[in-house]
Protein backbone atom coordinates (compact mmCIF):
# COMPACT_ATOMS: atom_id res chain seq x y z
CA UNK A 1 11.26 -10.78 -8.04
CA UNK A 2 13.14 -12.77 -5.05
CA UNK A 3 11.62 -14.60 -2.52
CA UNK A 4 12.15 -12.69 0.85
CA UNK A 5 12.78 -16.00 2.50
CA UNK A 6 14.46 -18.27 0.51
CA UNK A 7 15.82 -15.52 -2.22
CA UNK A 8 14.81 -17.70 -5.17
CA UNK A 9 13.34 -16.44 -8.02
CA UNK A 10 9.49 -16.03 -8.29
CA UNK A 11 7.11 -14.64 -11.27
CA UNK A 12 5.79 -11.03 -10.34
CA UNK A 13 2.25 -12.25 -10.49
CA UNK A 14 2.91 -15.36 -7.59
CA UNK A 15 0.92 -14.75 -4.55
CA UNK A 16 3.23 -17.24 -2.92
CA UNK A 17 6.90 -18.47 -3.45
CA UNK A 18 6.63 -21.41 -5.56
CA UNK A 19 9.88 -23.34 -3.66
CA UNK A 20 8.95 -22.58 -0.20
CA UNK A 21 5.44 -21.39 0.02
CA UNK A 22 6.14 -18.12 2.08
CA UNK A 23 3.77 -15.38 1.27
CA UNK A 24 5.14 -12.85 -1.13
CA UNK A 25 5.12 -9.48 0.49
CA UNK A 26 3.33 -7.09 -1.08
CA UNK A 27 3.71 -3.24 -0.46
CA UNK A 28 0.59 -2.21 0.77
CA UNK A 29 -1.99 0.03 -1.41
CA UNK A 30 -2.72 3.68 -0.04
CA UNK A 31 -6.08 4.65 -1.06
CA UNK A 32 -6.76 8.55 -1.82
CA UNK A 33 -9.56 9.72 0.89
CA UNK A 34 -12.27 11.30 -1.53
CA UNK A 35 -12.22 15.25 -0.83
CA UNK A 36 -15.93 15.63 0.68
CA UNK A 37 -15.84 19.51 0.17
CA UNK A 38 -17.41 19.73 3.87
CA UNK A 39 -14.55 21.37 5.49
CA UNK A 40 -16.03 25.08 6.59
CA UNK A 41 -12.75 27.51 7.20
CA UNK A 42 -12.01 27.20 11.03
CA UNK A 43 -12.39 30.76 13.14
CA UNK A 44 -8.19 31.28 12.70
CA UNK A 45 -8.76 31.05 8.83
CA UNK A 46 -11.73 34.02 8.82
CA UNK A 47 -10.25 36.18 11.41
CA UNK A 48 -9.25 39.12 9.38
């Protein structure tokens, strides 16, 4: 992986660029919501 600053080469593992100490960016994690099974069908969904 390159440095976003200084486009160097850093291990995949670095938290930080080893040449220039900028912070490697890291794309963020998107957590899953956990399904509660709470949702009641809304009045459009039993009309019928």
């Amino acid at each position: 992986m390159d440095c976003k600053k200084c486009k160097k080469e850093i291990p995949e593992e670095s938290t930080y660029c080893n040449f220039c100490g900028a912070p490697k960016r890291q794309k963020p994690k998107r957590q899953k919501r956990a399904e509660t099974g709470r949702g009641a069908p809304t009045s459009a969904a039993r009309h019928g």
